[in-house]
C-alpha atoms as a PDB file:
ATOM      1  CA  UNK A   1      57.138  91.452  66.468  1.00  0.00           C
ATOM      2  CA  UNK A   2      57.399  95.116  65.292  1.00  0.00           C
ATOM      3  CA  UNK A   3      57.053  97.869  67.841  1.00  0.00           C
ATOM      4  CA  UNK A   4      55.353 100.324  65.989  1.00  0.00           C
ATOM      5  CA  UNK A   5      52.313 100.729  64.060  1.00  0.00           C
ATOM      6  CA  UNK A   6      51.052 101.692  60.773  1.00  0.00           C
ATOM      7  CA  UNK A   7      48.739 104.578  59.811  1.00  0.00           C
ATOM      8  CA  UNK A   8      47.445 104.136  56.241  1.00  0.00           C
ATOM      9  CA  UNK A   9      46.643 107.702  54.854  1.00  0.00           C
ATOM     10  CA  UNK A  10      45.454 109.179  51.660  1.00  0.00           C
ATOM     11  CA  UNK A  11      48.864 109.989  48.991  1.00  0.00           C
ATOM     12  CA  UNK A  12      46.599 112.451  47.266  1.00  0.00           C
ATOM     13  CA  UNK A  13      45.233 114.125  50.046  1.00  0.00           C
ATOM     14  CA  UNK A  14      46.705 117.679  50.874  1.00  0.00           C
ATOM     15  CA  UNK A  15      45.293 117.542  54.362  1.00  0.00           C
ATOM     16  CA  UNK A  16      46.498 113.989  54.836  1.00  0.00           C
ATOM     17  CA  UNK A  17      49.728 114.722  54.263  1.00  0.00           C
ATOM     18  CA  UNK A  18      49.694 117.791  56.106  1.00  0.00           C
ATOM     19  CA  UNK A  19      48.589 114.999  59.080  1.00  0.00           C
ATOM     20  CA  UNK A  20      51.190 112.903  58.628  1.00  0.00           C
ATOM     21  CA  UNK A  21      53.741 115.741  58.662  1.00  0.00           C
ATOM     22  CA  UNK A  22      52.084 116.712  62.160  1.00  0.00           C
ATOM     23  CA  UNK A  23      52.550 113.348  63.316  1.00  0.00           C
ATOM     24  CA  UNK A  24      56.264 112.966  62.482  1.00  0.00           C
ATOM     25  CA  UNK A  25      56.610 116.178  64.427  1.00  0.00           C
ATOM     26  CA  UNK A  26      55.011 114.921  67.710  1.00  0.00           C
ATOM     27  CA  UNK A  27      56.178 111.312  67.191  1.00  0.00           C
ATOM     28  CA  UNK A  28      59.997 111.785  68.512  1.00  0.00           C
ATOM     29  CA  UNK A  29      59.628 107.843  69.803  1.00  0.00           C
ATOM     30  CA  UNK A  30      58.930 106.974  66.100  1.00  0.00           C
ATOM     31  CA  UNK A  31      55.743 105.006  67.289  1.00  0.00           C
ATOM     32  CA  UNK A  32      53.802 105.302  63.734  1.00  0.00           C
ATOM     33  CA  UNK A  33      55.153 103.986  59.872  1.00  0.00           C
ATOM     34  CA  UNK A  34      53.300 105.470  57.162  1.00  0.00           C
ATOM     35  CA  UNK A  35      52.132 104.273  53.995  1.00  0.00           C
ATOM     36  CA  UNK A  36      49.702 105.451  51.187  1.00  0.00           C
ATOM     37  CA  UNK A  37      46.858 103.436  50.318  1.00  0.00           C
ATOM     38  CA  UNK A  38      48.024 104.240  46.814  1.00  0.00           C
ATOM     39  CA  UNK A  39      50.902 102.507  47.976  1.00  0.00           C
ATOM     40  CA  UNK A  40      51.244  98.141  47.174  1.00  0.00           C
ATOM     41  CA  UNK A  41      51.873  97.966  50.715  1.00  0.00           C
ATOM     42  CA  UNK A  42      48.817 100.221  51.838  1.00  0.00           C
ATOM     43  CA  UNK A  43      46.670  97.552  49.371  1.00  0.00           C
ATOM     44  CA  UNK A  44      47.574  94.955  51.205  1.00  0.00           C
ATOM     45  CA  UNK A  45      47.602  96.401  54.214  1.00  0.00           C
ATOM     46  CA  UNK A  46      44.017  97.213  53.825  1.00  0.00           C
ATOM     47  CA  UNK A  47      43.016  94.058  52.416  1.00  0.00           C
ATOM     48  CA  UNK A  48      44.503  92.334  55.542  1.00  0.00           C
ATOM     49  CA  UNK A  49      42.220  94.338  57.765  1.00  0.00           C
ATOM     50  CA  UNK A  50      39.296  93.221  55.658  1.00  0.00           C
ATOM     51  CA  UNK A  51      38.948  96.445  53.897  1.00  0.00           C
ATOM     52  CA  UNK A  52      38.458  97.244  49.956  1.00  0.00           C
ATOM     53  CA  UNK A  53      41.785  98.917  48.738  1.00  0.00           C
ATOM     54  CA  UNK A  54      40.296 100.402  45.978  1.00  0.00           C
ATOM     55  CA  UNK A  55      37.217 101.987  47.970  1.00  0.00           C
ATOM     56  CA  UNK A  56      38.826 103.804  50.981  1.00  0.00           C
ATOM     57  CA  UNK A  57      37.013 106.436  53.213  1.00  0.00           C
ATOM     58  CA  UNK A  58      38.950 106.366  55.991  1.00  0.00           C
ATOM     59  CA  UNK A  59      42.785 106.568  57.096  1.00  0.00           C
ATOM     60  CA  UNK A  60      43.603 103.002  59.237  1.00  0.00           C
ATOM     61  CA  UNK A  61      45.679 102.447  62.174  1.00  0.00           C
ATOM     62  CA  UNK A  62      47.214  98.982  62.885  1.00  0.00           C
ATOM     63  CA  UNK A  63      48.690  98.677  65.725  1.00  0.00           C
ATOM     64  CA  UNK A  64      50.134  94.755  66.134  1.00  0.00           C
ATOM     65  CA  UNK A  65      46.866  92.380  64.531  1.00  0.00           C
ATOM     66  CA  UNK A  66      43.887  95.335  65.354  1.00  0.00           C
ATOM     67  CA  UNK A  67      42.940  97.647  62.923  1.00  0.00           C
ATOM     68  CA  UNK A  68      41.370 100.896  63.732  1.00  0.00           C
ATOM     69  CA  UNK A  69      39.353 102.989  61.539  1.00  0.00           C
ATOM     70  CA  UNK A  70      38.217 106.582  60.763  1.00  0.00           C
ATOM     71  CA  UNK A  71      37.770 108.607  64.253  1.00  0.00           C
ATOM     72  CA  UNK A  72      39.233 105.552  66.244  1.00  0.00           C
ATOM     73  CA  UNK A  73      42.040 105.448  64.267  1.00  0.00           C
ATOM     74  CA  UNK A  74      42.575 109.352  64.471  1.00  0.00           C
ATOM     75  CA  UNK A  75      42.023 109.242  68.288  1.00  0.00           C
ATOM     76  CA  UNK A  76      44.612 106.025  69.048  1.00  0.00           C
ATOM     77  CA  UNK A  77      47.141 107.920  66.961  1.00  0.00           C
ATOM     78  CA  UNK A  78      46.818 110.885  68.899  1.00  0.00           C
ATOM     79  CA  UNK A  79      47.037 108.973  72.386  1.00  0.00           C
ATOM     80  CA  UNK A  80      50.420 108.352  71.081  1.00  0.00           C
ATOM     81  CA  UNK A  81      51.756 111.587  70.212  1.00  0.00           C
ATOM     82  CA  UNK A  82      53.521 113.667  72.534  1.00  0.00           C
ATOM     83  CA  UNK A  83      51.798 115.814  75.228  1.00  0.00           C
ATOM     84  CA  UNK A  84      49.381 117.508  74.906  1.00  0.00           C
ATOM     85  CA  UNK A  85      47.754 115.437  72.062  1.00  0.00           C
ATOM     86  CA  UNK A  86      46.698 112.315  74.009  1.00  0.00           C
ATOM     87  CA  UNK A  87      44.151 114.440  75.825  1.00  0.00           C
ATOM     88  CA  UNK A  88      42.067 114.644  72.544  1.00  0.00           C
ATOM     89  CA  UNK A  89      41.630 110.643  72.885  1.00  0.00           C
ATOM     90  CA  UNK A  90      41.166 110.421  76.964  1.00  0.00           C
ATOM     91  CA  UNK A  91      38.387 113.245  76.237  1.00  0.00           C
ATOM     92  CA  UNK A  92      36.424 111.985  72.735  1.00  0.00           C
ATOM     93  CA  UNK A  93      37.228 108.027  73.018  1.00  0.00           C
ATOM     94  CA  UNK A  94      34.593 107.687  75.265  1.00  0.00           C
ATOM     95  CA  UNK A  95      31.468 109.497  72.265  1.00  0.00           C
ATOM     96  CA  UNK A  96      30.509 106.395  70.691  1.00  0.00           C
ATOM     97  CA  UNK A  97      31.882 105.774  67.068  1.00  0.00           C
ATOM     98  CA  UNK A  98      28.981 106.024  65.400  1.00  0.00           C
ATOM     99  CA  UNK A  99      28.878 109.393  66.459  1.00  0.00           C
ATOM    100  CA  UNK A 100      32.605 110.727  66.422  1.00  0.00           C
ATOM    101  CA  UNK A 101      32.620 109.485  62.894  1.00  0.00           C
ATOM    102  CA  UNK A 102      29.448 111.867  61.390  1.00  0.00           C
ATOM    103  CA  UNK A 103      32.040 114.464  61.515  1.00  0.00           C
ATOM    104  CA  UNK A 104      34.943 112.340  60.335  1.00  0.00           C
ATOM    105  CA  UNK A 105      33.135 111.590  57.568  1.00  0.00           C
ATOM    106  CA  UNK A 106      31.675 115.109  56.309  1.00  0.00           C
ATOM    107  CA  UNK A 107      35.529 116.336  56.370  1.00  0.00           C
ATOM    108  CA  UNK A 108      36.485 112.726  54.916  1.00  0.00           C
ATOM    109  CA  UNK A 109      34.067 112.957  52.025  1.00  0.00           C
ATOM    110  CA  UNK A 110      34.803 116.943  51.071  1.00  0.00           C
ATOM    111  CA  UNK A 111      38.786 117.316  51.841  1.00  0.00           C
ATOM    112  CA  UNK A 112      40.086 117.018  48.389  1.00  0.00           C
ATOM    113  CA  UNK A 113      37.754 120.160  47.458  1.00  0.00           C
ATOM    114  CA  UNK A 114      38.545 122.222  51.173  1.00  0.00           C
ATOM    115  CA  UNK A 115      41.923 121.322  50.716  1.00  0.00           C
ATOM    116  CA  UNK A 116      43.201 120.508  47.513  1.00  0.00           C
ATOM    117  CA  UNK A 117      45.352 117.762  46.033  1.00  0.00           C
ATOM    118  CA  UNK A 118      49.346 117.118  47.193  1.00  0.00           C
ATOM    119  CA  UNK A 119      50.679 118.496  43.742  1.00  0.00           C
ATOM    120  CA  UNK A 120      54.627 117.459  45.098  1.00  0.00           C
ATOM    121  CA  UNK A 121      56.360 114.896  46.414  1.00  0.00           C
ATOM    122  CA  UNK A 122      58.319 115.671  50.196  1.00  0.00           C
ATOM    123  CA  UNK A 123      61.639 115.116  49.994  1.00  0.00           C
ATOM    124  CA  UNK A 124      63.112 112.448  51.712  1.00  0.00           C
ATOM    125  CA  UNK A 125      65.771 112.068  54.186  1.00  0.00           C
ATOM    126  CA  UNK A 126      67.261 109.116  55.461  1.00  0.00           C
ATOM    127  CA  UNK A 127      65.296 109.627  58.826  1.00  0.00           C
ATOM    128  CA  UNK A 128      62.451 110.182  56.775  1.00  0.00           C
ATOM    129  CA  UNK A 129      62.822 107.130  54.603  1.00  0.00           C
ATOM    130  CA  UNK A 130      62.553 104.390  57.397  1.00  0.00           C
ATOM    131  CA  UNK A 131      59.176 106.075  58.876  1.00  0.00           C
ATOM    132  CA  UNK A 132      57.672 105.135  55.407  1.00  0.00           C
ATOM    133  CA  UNK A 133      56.900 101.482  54.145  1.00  0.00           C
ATOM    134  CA  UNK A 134      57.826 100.303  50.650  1.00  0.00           C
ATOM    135  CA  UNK A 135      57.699  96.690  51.291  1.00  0.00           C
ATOM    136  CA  UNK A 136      54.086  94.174  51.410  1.00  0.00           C
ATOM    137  CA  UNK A 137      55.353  91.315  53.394  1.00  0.00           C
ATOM    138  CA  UNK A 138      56.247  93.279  57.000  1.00  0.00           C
END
C-alpha cells in the first residue's frame, strides 16, 4: 500500500506547474507524487479513475482507490499541505461542488491564454525525481 497520493496536473500548463512547484514547497512530508496527464502514467492513471485521458479539464487527486476531481481535488490537496493551507479546505469543502467548480472551471478553461504555456523543462534533482512518476503499473 503506498502512503502517498497522486495529483495528475496539466505538463503544458504554466500555472499548473507553477502549482505543483507550490506544493513541493509546502509538502515537506512528501504526501503528493506528481505526474502529467501527458505523461503514460497520467493516461492510465486517468483511465483507472474512469476518466478520458485524452479529454482532461481538470487536475485529479488519488489518494489510495478514490479519485478526486477539479475543486475537490484542489481542496484535499491543500488539507494536506502545511499550515496555513488546510484552512482553505475546512472553510470551502463544505460549498457544494457544483458550485466551487463554476470558478474552477472559468480559470480551468482560460489558463493557457492568462498564463501561458511551460516553454522549459525544471530541472531535476534526485529529491525531485522520486516526487514524480515515470512508471504505469504503481
Amino acid at each position: 500500500m503506498q502512503n502517498y497520493s497522486i495529483i495528475l496536473f496539466d505538463g503544458e500548463c504554466n500555472l499548473c506547474d507553477k502549482s505543483v512547484t507550490f506544493i513541493i514547497d509546502r509538502d515537506p512530508k512528501k504526501k503528493f507524487k506528481f505526474a502529467s496527464i501527458q505523461s503514460e502514467v497520467g493516461k492510465t492513471l486517468i483511465q483507472k479513475c474512469g476518466g478520458d485521458p485524452d479529454n482532461v479539464t481538470a487536475m485529479y487527486l488519488i489518494t489510495g482507490e478514490k479519485c478526486y476531481l477539479a475543486s475537490t481535488a484542489a481542496l484535499r490537496i491543500a488539507k494536506g499541505l502545511s499550515w496555513p493551507w488546510p484552512l482553505l479546505y475546512y472553510t470551502l469543502i463544505f460549498i457544494p461542488p457544483f458550485i466551487r467548480n463554476i470558478g474552477y472551471f472559468i480559470i480551468s478553461k482560460t489558463r493557457s491564454r492568462l498564463f501561458g504555456k511551460v516553454n522549459t523543462c525544471r530541472i531535476m534533482t534526485s529529491d525531485l525525481e522520486e516526487r514524480f512518476l515515470s512508471h504505469p503499473n504503481i
